[in-house]
N, C-alpha and C. Protein backbone atom coordinates (compact mmCIF):
# COMPACT_ATOMS: atom_id res chain seq x y z
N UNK A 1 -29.75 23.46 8.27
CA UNK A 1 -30.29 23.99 7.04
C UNK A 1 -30.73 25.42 7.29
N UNK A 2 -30.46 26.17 6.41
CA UNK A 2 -31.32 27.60 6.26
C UNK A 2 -31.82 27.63 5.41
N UNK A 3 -33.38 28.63 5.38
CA UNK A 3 -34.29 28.95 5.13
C UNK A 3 -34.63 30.43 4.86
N UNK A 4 -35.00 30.25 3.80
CA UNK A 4 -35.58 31.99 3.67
C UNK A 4 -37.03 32.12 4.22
N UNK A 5 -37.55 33.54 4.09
CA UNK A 5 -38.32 33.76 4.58
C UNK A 5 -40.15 33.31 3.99
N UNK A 6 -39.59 32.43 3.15
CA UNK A 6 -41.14 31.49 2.72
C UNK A 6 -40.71 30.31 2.72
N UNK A 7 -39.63 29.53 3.62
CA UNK A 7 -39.63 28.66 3.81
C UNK A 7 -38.91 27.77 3.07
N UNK A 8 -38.23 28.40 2.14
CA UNK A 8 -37.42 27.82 1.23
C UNK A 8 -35.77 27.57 1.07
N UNK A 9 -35.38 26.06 0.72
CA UNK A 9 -33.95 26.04 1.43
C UNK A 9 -32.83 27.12 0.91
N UNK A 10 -31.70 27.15 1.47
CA UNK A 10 -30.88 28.16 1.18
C UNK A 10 -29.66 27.65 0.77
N UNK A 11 -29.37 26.80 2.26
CA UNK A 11 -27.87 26.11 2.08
C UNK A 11 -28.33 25.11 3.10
N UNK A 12 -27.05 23.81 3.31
CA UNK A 12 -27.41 22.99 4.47
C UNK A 12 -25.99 22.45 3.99
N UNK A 13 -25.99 21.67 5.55
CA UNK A 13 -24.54 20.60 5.86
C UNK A 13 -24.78 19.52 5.91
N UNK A 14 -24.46 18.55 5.86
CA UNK A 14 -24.30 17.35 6.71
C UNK A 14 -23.26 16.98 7.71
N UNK A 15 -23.85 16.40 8.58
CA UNK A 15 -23.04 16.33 10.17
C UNK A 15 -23.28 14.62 10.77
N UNK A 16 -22.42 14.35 11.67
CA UNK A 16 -22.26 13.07 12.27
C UNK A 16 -23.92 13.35 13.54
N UNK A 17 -24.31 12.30 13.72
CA UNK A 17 -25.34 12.22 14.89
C UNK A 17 -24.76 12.70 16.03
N UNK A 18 -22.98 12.27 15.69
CA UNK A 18 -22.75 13.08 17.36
C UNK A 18 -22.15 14.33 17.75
N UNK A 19 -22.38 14.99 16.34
CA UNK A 19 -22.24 16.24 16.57
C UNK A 19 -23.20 17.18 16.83
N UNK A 20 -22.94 18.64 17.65
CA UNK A 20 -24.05 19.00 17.72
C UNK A 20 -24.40 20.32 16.38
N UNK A 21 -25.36 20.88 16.52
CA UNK A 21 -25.74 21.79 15.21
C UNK A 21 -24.68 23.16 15.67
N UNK A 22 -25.07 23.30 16.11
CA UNK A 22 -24.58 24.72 16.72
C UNK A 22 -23.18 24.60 16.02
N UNK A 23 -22.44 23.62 15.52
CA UNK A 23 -21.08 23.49 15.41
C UNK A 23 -21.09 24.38 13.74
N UNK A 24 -22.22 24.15 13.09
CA UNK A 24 -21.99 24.33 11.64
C UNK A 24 -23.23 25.44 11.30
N UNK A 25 -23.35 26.37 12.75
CA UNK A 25 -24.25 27.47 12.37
C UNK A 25 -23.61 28.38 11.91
N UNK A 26 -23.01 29.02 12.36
CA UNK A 26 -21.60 29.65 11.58
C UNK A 26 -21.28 29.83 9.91
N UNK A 27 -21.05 28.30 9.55
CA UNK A 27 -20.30 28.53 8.49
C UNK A 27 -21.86 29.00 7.24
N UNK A 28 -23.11 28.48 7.64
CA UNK A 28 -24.09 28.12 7.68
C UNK A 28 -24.81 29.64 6.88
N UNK A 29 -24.36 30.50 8.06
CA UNK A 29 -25.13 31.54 8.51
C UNK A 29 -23.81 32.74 7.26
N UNK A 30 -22.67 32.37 7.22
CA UNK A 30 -21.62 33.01 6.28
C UNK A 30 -22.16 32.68 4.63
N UNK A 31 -22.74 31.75 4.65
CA UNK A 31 -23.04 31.14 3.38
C UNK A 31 -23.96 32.63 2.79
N UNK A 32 -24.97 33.10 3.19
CA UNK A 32 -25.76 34.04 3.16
C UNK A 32 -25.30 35.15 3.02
N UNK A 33 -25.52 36.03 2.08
CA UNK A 33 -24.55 37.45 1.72
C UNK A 33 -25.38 38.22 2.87
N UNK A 34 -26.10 38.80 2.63
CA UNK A 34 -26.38 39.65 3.84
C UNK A 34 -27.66 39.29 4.42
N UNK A 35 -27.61 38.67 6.11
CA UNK A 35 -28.62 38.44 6.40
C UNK A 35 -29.38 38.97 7.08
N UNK A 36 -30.88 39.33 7.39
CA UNK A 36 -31.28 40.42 8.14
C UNK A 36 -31.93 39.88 9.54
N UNK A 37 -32.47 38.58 9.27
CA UNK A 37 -32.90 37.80 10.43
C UNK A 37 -32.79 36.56 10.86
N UNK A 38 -31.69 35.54 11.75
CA UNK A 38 -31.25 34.32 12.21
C UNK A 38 -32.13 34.45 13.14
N UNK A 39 -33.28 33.11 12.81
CA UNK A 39 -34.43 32.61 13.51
C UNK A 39 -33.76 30.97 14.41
N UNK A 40 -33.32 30.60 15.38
CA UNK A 40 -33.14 29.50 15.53
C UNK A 40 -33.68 29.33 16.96
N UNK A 41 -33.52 27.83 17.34
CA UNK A 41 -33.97 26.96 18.54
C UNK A 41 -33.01 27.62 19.85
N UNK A 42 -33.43 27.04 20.90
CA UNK A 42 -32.50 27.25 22.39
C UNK A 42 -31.55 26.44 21.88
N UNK A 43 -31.23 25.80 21.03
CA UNK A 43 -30.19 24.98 20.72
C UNK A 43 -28.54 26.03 20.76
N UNK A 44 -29.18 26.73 19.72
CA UNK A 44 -28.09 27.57 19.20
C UNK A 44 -27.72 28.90 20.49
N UNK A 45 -28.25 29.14 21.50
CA UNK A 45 -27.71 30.07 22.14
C UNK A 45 -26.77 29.98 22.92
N UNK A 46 -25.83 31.02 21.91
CA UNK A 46 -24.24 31.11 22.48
C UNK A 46 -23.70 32.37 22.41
N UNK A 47 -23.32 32.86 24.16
CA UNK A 47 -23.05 34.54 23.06
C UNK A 47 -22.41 34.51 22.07
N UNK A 48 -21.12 33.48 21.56
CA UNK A 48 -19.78 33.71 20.20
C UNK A 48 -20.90 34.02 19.16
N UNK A 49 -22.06 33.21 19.19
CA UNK A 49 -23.04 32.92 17.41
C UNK A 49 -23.74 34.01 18.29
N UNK A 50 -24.56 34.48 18.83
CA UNK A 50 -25.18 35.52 18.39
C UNK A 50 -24.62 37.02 18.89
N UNK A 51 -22.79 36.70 18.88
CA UNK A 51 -22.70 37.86 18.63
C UNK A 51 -21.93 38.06 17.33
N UNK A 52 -21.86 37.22 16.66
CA UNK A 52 -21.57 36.89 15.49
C UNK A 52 -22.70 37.35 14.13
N UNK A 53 -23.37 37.23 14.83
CA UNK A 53 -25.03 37.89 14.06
C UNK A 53 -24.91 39.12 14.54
N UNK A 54 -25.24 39.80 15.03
CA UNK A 54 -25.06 40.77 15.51
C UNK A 54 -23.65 41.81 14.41
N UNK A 55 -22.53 41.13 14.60
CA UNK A 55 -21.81 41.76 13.64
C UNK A 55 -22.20 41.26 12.29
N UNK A 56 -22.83 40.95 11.64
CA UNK A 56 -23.20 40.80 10.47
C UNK A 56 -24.13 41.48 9.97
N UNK A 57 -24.40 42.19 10.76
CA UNK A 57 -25.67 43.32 11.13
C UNK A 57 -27.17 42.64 10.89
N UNK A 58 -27.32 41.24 11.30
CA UNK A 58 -28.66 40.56 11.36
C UNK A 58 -29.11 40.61 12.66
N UNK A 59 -30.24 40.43 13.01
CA UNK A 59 -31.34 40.45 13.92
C UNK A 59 -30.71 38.83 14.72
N UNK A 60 -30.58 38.33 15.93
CA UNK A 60 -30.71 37.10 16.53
C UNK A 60 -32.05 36.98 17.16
N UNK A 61 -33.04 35.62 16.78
CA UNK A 61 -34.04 35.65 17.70
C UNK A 61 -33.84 34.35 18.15
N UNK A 62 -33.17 34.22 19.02
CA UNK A 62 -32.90 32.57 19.78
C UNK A 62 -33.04 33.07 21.00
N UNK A 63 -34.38 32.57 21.65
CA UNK A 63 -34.52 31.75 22.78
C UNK A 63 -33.50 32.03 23.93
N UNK A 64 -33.49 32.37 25.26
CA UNK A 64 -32.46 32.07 25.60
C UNK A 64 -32.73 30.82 26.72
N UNK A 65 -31.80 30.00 26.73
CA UNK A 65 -31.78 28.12 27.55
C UNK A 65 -32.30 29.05 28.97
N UNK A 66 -33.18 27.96 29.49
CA UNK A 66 -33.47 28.39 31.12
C UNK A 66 -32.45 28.28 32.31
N UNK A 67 -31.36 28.21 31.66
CA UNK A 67 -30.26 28.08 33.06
C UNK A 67 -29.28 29.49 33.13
N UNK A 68 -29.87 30.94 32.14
CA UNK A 68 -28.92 31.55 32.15
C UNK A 68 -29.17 32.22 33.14
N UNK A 69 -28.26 33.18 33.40
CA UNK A 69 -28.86 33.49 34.92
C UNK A 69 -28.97 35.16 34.29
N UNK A 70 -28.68 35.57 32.92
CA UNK A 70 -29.36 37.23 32.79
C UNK A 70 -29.83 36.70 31.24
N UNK A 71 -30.95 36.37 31.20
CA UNK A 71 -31.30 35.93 30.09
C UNK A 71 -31.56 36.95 29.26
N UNK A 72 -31.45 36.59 27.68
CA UNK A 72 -31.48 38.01 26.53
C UNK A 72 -33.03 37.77 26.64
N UNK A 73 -33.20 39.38 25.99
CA UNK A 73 -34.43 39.34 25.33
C UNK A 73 -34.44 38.89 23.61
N UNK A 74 -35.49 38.27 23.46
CA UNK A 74 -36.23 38.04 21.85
C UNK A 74 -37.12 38.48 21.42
N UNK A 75 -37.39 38.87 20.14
CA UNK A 75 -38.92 39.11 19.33
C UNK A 75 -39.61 37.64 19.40
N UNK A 76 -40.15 37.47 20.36
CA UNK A 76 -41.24 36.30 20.27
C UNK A 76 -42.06 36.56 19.33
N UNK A 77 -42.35 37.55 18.47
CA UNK A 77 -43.61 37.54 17.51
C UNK A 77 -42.57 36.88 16.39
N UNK A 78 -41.34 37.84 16.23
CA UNK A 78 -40.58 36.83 15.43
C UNK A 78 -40.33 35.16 15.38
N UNK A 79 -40.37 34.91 16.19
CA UNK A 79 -39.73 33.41 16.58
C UNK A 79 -40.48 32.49 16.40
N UNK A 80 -41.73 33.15 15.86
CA UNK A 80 -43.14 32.01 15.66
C UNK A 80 -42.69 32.06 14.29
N UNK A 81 -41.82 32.30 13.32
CA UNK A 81 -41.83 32.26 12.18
C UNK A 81 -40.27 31.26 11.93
N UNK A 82 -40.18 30.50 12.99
CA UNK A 82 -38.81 29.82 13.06
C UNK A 82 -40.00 28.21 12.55
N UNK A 83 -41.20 27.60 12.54
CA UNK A 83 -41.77 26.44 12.23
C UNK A 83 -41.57 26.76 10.99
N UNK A 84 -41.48 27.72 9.92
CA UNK A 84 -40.75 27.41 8.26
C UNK A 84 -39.74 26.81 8.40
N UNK A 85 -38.84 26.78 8.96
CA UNK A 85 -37.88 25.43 9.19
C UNK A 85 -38.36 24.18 9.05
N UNK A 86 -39.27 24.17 10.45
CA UNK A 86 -39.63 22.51 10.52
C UNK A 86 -40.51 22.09 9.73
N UNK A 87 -41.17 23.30 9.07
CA UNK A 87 -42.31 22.96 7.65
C UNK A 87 -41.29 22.46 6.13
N UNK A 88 -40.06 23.01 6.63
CA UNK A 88 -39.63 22.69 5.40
C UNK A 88 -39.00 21.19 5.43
N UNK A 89 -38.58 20.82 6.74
CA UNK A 89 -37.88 19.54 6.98
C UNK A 89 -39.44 18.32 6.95
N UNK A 90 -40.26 18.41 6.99
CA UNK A 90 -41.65 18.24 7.10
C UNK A 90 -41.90 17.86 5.82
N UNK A 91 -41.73 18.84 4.25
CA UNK A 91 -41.74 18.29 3.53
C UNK A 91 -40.46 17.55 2.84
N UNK A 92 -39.27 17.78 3.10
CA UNK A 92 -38.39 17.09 2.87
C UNK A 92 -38.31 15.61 2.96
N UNK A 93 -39.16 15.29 3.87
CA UNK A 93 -39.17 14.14 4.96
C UNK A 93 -40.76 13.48 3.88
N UNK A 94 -41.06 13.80 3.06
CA UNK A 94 -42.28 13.46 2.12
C UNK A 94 -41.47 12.79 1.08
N UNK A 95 -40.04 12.93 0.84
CA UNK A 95 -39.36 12.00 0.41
C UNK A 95 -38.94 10.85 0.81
N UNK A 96 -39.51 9.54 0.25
CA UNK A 96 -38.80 8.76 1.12
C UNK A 96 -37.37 7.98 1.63
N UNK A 97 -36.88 8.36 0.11
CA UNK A 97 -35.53 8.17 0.82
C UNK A 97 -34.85 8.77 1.13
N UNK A 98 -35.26 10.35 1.70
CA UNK A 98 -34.84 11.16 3.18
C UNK A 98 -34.82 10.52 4.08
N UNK A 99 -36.61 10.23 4.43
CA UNK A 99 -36.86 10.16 5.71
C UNK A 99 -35.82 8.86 6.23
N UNK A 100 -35.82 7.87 5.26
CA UNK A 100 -35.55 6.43 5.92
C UNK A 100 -34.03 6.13 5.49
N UNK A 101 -33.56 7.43 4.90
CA UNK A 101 -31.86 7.32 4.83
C UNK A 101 -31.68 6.34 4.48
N UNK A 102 -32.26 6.29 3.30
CA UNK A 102 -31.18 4.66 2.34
C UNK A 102 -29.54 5.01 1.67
N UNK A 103 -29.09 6.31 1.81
CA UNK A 103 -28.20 6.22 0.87
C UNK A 103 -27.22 5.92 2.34
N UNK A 104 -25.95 5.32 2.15
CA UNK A 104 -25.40 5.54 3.54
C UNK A 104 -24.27 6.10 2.94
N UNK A 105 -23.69 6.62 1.84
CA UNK A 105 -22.53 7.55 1.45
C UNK A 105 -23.51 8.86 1.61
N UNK A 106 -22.44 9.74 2.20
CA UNK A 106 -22.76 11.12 2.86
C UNK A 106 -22.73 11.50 1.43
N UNK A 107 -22.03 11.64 0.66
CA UNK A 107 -22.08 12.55 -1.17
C UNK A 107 -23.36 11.72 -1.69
N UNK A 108 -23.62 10.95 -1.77
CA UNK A 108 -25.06 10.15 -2.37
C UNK A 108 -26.20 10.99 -1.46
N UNK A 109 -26.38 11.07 -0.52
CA UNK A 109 -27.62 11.53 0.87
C UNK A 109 -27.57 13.04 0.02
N UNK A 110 -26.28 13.33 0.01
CA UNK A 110 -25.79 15.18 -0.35
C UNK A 110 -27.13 15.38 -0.70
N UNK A 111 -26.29 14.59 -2.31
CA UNK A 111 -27.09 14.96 -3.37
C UNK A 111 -28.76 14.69 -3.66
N UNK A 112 -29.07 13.89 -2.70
CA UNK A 112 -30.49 13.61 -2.96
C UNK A 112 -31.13 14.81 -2.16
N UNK A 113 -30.70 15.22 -0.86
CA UNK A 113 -30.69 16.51 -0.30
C UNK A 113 -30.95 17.64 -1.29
N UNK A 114 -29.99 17.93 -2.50
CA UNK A 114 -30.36 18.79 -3.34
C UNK A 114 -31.66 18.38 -4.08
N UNK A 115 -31.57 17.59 -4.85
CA UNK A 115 -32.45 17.23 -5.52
C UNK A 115 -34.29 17.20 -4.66
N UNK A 116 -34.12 17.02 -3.76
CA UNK A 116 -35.29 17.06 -3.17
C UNK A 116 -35.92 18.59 -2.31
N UNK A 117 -34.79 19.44 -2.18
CA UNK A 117 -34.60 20.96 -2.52
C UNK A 117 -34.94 21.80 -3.64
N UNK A 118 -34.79 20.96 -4.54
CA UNK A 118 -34.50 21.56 -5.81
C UNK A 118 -36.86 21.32 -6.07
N UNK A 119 -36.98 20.32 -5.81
CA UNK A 119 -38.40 19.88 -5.62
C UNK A 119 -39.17 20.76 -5.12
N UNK A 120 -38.67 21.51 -3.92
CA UNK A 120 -39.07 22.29 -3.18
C UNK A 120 -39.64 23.61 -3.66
N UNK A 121 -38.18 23.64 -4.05
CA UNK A 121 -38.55 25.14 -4.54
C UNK A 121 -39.39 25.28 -5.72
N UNK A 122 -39.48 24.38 -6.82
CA UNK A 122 -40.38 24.99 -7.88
C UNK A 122 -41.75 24.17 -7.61
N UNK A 123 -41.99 23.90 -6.33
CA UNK A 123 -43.42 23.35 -6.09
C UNK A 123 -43.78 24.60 -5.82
């Protein structure tokens, strides 16, 4: 899912459990006409995606994993502003049939996804 900068959704996917995220940051991050700052987890650090940001002329502030051996630098003051994510999945998850995934058709989940987005935003 992306997020603007008060925390509010943008776009999102749905994905198999055994996929990983990083797979659908991309298309994710294209969805967005021009973006100025991709806030994400050590999940996502890959040079292809953040040099992919980079040509999009946005800011990358991801973390870099502890096994690299020339690790990037980040705006850590930035990166404290990556929990609007998890604030937003936080209230998403105040729905309950988010949290406890009753729908089991992926277009049924979609759409309750929107609809509980849609909640979001004019709260």
């Amino acid at each position: 899912m992306i997020a603007d900068a008060l925390g509010n959704p943008l776009a999102f996917t749905l994905t198999g459990a055994e996929q990983s995220d990083i797979a659908q940051a991309q298309p994710l991050i294209d969805a967005i006409e021009t973006p100025q700052v991709v806030i994400a987890d050590k999940g996502y650090d890959a040079d292809a995606l953040v040099e992919s940001i980079r040509q999009a002329g946005a800011e990358a502030v991801i973390p870099p994993r502890s096994h690299r051996l020339n690790p990037r630098t980040y705006d850590q003051h930035r990166y404290r502003a990556r929990h609007l994510v998890e604030n937003l999945f936080a209230r998403l998850k105040q729905f309950r049939r988010l949290a406890t995934r009753y729908d089991k058709l992926t277009v049924h989940f979609a759409a309750f996804v929107f609809l509980a987005s849609i909640c979001v935003w004019m709260a």
